[in-house]
C-alpha atoms as a PDB file:
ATOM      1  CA  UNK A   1     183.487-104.673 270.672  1.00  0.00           C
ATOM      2  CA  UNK A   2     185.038-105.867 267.426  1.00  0.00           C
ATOM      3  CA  UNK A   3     187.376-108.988 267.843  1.00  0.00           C
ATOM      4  CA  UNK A   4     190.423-107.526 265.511  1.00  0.00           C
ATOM      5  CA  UNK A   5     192.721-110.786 266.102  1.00  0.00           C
ATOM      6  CA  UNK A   6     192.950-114.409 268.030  1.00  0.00           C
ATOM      7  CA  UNK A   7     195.714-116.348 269.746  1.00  0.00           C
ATOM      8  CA  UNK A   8     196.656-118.328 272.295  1.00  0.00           C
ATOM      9  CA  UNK A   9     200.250-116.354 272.129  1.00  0.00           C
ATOM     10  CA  UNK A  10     200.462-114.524 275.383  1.00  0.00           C
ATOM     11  CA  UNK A  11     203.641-112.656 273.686  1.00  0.00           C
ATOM     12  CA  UNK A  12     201.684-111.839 270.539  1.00  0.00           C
ATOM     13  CA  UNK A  13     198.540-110.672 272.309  1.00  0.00           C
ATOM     14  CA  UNK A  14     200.956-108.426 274.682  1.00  0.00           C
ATOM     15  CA  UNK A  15     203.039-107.302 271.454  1.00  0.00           C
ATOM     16  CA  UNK A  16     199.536-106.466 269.344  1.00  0.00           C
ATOM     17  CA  UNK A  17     197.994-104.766 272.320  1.00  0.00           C
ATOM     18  CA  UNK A  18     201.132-102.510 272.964  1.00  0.00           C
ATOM     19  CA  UNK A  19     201.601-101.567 269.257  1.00  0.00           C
ATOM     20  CA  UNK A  20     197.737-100.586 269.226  1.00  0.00           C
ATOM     21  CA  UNK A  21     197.916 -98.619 272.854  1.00  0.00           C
ATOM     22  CA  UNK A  22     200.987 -97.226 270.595  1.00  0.00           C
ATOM     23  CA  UNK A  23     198.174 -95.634 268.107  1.00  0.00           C
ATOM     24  CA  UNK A  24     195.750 -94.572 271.224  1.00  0.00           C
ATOM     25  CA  UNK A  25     193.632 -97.385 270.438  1.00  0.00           C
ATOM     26  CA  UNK A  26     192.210 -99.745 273.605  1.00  0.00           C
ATOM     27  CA  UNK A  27     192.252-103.439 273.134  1.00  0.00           C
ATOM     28  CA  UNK A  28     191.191-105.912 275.588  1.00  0.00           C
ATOM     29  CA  UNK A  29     192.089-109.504 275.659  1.00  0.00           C
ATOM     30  CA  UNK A  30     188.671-111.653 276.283  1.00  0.00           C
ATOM     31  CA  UNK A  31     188.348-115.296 276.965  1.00  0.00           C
ATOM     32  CA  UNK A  32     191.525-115.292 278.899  1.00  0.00           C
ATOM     33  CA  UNK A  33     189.933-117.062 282.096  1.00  0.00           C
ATOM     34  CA  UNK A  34     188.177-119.659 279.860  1.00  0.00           C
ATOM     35  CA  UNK A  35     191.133-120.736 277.823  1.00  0.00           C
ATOM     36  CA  UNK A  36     193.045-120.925 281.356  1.00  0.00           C
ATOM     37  CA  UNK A  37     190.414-123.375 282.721  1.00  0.00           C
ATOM     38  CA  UNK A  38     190.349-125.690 279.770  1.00  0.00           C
ATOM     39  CA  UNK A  39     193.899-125.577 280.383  1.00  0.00           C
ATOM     40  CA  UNK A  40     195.300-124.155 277.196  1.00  0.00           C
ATOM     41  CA  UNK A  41     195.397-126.930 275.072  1.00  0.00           C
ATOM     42  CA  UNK A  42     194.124-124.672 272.133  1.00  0.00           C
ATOM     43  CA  UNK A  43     190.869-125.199 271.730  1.00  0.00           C
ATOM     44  CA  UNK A  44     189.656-121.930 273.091  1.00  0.00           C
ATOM     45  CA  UNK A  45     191.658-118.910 271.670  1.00  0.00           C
ATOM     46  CA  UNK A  46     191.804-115.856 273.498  1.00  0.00           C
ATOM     47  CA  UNK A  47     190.205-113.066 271.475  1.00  0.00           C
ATOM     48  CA  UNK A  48     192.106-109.507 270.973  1.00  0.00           C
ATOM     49  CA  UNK A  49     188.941-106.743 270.817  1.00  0.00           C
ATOM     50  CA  UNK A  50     188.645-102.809 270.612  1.00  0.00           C
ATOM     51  CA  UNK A  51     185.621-100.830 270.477  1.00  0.00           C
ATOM     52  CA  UNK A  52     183.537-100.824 267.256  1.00  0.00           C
ATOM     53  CA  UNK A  53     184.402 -97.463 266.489  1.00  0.00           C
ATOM     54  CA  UNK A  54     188.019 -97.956 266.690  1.00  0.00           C
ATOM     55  CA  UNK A  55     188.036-101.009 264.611  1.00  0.00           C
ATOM     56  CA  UNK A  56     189.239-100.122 261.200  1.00  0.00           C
ATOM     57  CA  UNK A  57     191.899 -97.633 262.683  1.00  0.00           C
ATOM     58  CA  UNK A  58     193.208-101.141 264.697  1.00  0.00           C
ATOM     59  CA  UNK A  59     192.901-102.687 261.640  1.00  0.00           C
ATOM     60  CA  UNK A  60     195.411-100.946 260.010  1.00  0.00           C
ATOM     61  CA  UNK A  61     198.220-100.637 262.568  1.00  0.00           C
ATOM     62  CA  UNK A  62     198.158-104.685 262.577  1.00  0.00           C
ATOM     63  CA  UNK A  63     198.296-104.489 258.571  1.00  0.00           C
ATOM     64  CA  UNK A  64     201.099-102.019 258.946  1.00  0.00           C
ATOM     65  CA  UNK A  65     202.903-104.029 261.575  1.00  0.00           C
ATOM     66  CA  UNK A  66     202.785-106.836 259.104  1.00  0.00           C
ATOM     67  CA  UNK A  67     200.404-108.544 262.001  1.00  0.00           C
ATOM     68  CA  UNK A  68     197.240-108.983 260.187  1.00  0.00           C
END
């Protein structure tokens, strides 16, 4: 897994993953439950990933989306 961008935007990660589900590409959003339990004040960001092979193809839809 290739972290590809980090936020603790629940709209943004929501927008990036549909626009890269958009190019066939899976992302997952990791370190969701831990930035929950230290109750979102920031300090842990939840992480955006897709699979190694898919990263520079992700890559490029966020440049292209003006996202990156």
């Amino acid at each position: 897994m290739r972290t590809v961008a980090t936020s603790n935007d629940l709209v943004r990660l929501s927008f990036l993953q549909a626009l890269l589900a958009d190019a066939g590409i899976e992302a997952f959003v990791l370190d969701a439950f831990a930035s929950v339990t230290e109750g979102s004040a920031g300090a842990i960001q939840r992480r955006l990933a897709v699979a190694a092979r898919d990263e520079w193809r992700a890559r490029r839809v966020l440049v292209e989306a003006g996202e990156a």
